[in-house]
PDB file of N, CA and C in Angstrom:
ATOM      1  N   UNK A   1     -13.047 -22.829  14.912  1.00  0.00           N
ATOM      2  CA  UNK A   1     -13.035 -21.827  13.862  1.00  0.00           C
ATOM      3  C   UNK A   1     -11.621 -21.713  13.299  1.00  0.00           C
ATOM      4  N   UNK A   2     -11.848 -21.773  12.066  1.00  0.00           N
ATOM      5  CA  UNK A   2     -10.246 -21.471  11.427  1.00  0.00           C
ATOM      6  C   UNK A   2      -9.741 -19.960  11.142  1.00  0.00           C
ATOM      7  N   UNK A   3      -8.541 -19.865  11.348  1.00  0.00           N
ATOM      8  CA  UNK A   3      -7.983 -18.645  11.506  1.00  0.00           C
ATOM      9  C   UNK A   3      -7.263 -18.768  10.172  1.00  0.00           C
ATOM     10  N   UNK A   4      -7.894 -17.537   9.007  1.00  0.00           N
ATOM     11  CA  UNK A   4      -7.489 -17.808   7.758  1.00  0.00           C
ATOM     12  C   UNK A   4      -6.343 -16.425   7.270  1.00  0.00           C
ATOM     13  N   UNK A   5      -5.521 -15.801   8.638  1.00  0.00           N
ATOM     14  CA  UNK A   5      -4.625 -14.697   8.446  1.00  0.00           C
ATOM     15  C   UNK A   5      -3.726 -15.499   8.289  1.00  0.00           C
ATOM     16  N   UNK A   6      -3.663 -16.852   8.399  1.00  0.00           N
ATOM     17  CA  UNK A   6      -2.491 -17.666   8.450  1.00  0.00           C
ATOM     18  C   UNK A   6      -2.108 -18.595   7.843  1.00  0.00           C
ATOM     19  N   UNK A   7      -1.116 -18.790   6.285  1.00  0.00           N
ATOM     20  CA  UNK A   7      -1.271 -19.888   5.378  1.00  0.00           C
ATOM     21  C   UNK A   7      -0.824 -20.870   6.482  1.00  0.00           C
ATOM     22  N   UNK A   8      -2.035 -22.301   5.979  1.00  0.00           N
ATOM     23  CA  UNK A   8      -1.582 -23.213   6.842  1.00  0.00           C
ATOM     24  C   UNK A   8      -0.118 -24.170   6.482  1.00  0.00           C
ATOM     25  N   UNK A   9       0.320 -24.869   7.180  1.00  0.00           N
ATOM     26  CA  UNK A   9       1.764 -25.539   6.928  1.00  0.00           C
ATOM     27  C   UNK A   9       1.587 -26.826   5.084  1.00  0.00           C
ATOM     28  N   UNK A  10      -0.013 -27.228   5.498  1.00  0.00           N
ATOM     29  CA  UNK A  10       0.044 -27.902   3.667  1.00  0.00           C
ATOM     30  C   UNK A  10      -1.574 -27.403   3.371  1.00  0.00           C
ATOM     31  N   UNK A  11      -0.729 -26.887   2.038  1.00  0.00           N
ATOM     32  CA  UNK A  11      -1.983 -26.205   0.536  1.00  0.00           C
ATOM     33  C   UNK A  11      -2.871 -27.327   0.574  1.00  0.00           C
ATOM     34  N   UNK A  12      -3.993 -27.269   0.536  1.00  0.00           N
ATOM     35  CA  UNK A  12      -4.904 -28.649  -0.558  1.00  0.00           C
ATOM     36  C   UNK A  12      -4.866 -28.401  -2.237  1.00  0.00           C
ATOM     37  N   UNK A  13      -4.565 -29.412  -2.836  1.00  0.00           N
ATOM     38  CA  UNK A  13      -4.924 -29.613  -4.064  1.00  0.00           C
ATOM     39  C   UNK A  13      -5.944 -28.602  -4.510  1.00  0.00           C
ATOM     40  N   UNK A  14      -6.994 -28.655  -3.969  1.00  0.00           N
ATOM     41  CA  UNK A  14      -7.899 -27.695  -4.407  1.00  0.00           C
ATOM     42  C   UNK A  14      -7.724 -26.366  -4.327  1.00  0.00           C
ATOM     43  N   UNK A  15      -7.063 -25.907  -3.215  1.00  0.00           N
ATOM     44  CA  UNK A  15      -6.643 -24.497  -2.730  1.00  0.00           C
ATOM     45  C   UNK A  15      -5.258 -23.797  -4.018  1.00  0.00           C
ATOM     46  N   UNK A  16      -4.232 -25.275  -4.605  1.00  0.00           N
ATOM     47  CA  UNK A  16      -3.490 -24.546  -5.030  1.00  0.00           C
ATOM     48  C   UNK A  16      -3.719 -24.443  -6.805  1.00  0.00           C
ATOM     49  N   UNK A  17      -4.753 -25.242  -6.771  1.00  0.00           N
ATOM     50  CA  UNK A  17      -5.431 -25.198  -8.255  1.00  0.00           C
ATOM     51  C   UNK A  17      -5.439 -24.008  -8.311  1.00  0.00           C
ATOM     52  N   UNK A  18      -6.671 -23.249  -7.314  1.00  0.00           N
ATOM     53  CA  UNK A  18      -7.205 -21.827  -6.881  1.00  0.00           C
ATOM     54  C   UNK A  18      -6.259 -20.843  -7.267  1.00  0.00           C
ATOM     55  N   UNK A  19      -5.017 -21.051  -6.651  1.00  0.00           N
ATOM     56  CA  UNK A  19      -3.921 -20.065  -6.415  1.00  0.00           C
ATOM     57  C   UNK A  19      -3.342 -19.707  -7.836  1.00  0.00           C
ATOM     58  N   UNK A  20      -3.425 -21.349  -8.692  1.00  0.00           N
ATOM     59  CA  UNK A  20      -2.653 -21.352  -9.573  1.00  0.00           C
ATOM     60  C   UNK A  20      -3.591 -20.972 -10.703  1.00  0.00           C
ATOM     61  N   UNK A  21      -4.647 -20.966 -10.946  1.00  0.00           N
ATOM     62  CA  UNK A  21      -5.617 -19.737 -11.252  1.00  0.00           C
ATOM     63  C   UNK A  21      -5.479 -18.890 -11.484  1.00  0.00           C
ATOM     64  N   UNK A  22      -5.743 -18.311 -10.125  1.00  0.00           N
ATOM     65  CA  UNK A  22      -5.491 -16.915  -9.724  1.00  0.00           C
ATOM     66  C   UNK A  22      -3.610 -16.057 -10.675  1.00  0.00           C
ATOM     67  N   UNK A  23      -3.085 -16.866 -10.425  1.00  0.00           N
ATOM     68  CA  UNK A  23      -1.969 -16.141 -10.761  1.00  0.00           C
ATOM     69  C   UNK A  23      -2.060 -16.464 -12.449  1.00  0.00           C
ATOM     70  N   UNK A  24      -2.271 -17.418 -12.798  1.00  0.00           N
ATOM     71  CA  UNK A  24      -2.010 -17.339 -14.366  1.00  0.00           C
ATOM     72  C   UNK A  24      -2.796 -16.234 -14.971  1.00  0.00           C
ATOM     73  N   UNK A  25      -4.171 -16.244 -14.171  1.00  0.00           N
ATOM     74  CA  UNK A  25      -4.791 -15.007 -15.028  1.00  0.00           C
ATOM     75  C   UNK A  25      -4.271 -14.128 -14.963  1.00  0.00           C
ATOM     76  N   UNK A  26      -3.636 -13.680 -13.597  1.00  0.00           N
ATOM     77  CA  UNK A  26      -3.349 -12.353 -13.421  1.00  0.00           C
ATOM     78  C   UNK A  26      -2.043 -12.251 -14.150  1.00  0.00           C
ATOM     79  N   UNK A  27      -1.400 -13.079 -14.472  1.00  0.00           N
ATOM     80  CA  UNK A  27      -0.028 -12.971 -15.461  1.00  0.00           C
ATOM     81  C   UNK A  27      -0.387 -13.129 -17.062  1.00  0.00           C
ATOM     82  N   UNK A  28      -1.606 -13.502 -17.479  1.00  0.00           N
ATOM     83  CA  UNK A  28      -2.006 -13.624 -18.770  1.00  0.00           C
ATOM     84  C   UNK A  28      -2.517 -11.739 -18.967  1.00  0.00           C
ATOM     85  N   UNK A  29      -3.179 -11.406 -17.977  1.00  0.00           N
ATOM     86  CA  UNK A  29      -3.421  -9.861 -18.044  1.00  0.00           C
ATOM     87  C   UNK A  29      -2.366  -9.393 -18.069  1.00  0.00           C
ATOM     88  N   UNK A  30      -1.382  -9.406 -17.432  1.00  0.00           N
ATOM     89  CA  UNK A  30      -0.427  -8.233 -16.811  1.00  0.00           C
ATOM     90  C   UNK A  30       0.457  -8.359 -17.990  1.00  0.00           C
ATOM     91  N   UNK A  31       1.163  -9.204 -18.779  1.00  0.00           N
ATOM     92  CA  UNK A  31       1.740  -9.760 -20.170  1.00  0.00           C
ATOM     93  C   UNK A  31       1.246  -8.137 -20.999  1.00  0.00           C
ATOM     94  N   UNK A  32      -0.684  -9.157 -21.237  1.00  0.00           N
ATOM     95  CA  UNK A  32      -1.252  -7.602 -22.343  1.00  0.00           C
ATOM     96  C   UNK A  32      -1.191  -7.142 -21.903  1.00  0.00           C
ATOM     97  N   UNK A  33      -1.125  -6.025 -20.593  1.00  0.00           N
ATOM     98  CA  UNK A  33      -1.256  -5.061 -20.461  1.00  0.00           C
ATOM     99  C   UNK A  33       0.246  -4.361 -20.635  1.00  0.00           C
ATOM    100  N   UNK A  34       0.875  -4.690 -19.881  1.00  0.00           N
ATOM    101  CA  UNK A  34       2.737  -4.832 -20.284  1.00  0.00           C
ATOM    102  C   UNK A  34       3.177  -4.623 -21.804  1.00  0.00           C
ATOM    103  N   UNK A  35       2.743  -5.608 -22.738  1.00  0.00           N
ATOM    104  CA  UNK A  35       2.945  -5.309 -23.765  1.00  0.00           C
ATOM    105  C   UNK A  35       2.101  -4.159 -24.819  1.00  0.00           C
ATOM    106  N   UNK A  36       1.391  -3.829 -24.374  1.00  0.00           N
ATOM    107  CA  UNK A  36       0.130  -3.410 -25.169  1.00  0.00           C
ATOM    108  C   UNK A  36       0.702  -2.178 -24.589  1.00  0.00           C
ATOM    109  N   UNK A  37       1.602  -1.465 -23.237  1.00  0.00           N
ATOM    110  CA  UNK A  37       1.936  -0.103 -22.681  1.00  0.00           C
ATOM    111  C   UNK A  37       3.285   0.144 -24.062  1.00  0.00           C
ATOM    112  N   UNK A  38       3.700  -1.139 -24.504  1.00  0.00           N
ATOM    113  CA  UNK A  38       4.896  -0.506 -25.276  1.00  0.00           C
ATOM    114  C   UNK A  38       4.370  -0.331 -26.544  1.00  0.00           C
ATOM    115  N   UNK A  39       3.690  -0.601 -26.848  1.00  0.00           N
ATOM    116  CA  UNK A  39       2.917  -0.559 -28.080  1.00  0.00           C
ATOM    117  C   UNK A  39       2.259   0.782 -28.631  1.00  0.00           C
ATOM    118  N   UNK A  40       1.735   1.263 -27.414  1.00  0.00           N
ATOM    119  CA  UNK A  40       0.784   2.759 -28.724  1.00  0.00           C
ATOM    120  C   UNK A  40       1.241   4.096 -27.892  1.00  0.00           C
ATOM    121  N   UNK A  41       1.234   5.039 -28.234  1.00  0.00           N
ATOM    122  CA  UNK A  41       1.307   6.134 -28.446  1.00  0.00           C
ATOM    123  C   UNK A  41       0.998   7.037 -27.258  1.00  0.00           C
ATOM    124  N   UNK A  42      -0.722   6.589 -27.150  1.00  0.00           N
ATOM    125  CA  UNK A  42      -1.196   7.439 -26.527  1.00  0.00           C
ATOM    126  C   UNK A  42      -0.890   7.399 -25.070  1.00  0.00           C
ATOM    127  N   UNK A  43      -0.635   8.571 -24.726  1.00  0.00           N
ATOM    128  CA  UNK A  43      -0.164   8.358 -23.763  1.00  0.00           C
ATOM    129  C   UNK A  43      -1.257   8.986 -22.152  1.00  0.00           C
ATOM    130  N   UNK A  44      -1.921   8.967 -22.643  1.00  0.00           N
ATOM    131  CA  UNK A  44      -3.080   9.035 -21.198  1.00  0.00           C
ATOM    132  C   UNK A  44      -3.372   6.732 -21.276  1.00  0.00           C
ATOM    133  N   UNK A  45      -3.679   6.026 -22.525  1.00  0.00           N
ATOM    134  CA  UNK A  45      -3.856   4.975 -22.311  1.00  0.00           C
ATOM    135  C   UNK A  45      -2.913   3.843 -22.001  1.00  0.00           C
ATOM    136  N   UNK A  46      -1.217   4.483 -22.284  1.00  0.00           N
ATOM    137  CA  UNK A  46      -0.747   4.006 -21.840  1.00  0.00           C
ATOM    138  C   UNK A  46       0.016   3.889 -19.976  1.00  0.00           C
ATOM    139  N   UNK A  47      -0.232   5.245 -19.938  1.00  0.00           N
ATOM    140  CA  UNK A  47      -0.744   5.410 -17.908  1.00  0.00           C
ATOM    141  C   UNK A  47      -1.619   4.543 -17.153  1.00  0.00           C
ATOM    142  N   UNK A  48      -2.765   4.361 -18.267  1.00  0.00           N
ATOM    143  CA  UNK A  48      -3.692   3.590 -17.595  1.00  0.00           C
ATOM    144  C   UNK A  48      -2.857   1.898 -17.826  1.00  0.00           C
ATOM    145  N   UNK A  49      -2.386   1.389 -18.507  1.00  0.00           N
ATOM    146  CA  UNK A  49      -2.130   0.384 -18.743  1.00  0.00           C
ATOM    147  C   UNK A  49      -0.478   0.188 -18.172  1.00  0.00           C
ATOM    148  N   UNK A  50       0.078   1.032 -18.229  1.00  0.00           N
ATOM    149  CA  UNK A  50       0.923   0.820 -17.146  1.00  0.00           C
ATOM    150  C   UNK A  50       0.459   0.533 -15.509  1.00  0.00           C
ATOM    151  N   UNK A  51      -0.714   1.229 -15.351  1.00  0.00           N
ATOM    152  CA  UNK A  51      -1.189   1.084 -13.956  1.00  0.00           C
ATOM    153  C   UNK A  51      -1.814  -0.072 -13.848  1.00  0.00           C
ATOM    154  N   UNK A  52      -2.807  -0.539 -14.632  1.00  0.00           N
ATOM    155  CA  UNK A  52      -3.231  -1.982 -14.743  1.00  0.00           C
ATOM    156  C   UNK A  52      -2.035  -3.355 -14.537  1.00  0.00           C
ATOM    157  N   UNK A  53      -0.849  -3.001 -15.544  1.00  0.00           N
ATOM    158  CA  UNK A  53       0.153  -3.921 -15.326  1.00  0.00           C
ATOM    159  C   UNK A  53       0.759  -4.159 -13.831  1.00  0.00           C
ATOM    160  N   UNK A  54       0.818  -2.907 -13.267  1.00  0.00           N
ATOM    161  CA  UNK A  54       1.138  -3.131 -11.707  1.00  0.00           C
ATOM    162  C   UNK A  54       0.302  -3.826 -10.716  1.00  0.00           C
ATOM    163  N   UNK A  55      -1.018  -3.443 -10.937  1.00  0.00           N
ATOM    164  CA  UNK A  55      -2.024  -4.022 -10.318  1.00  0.00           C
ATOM    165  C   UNK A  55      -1.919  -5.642 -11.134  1.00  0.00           C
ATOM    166  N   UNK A  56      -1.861  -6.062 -11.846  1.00  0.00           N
ATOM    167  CA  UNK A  56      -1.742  -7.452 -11.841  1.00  0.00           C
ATOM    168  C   UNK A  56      -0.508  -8.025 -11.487  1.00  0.00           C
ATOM    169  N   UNK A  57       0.680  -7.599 -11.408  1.00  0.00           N
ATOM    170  CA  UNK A  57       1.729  -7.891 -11.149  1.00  0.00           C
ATOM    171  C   UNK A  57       2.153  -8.067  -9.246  1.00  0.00           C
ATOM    172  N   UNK A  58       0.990  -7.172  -8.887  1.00  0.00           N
ATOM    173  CA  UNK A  58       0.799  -6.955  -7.585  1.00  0.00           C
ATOM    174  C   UNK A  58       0.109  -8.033  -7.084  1.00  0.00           C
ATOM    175  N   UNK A  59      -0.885  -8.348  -7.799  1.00  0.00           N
ATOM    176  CA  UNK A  59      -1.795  -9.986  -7.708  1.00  0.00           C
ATOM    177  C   UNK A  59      -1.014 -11.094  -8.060  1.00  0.00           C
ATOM    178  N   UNK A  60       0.366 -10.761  -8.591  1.00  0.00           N
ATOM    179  CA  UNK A  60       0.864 -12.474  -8.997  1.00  0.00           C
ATOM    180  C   UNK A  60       1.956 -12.376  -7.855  1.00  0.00           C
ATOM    181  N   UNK A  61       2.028 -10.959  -7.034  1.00  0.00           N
ATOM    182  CA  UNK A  61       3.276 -11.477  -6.225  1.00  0.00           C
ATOM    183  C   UNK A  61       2.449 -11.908  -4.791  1.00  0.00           C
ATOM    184  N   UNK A  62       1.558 -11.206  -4.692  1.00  0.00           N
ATOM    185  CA  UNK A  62       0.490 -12.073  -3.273  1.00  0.00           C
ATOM    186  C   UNK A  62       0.480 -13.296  -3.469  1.00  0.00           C
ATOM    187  N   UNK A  63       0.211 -14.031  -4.904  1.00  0.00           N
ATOM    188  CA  UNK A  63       0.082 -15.602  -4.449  1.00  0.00           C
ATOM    189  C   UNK A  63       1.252 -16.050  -4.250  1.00  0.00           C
ATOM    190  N   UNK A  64       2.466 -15.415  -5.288  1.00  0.00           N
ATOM    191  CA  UNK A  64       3.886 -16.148  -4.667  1.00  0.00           C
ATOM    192  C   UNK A  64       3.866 -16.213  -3.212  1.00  0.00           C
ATOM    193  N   UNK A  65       3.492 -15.095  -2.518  1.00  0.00           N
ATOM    194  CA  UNK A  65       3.992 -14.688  -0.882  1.00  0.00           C
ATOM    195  C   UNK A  65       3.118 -15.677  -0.251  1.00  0.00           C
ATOM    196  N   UNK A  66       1.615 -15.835  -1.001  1.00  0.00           N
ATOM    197  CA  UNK A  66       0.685 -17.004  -0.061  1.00  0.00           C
ATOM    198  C   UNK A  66       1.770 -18.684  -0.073  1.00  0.00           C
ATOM    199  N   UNK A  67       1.980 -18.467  -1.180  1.00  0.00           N
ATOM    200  CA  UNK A  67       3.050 -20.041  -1.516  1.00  0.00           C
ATOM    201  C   UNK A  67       4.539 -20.176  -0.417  1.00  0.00           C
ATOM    202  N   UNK A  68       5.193 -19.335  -0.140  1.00  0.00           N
ATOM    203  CA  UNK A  68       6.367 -18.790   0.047  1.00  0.00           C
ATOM    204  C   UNK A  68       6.154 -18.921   1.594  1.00  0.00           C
ATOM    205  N   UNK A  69       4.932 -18.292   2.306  1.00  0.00           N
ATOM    206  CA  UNK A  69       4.995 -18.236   3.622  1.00  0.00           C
ATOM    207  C   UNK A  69       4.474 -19.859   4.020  1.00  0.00           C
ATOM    208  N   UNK A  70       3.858 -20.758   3.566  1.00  0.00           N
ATOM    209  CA  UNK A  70       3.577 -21.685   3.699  1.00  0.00           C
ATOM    210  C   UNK A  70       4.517 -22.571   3.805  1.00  0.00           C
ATOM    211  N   UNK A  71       5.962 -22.475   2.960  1.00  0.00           N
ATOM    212  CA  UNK A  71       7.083 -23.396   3.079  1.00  0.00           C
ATOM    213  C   UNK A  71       7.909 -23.451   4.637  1.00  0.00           C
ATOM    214  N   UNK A  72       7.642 -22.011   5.686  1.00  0.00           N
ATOM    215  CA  UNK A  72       8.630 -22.003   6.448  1.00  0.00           C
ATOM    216  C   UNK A  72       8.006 -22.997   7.617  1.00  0.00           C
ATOM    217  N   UNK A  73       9.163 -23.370   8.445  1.00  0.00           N
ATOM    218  CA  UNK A  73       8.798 -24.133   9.347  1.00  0.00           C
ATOM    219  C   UNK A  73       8.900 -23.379  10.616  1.00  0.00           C
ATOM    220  N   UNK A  74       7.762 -24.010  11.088  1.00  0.00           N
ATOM    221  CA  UNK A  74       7.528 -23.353  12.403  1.00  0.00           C
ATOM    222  C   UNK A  74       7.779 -24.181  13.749  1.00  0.00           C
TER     223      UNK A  74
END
């Protein structure tokens, strides 16, 4: 059984496609949402979109950290 609390020492191709996925979307969101907070007015929608921007920004730094813990040697 594989123990998946633990990035293994090498990504597969397929896994970092995944990753690299994962983070572009979440940096293609977090951009609009980022930009779109400096943009209007309102300010109950820009709370919400400030909060959205964190939450994706929060998703692009997990995959750095999945990438990051994988480099050290053990």
């Amino acid at each position: 059984k594989m123990n998946y609390d633990k990035v293994p020492n090498m990504i597969s191709g397929k896994d970092l496609d995944y990753l690299t996925d994962i983070f572009n979307w979440n940096y293609g969101a977090y951009k609009c949402a980022f930009n779109a907070s400096n943009e209007i007015l309102d300010e109950i929608l820009k709370k919400h979109l400030n909060k959205s921007s964190k939450v994706f920004y929060n998703a692009m730094r997990e995959v750095l950290e999945v990438l990051e813990s994988g480099e050290s040697d053990e």
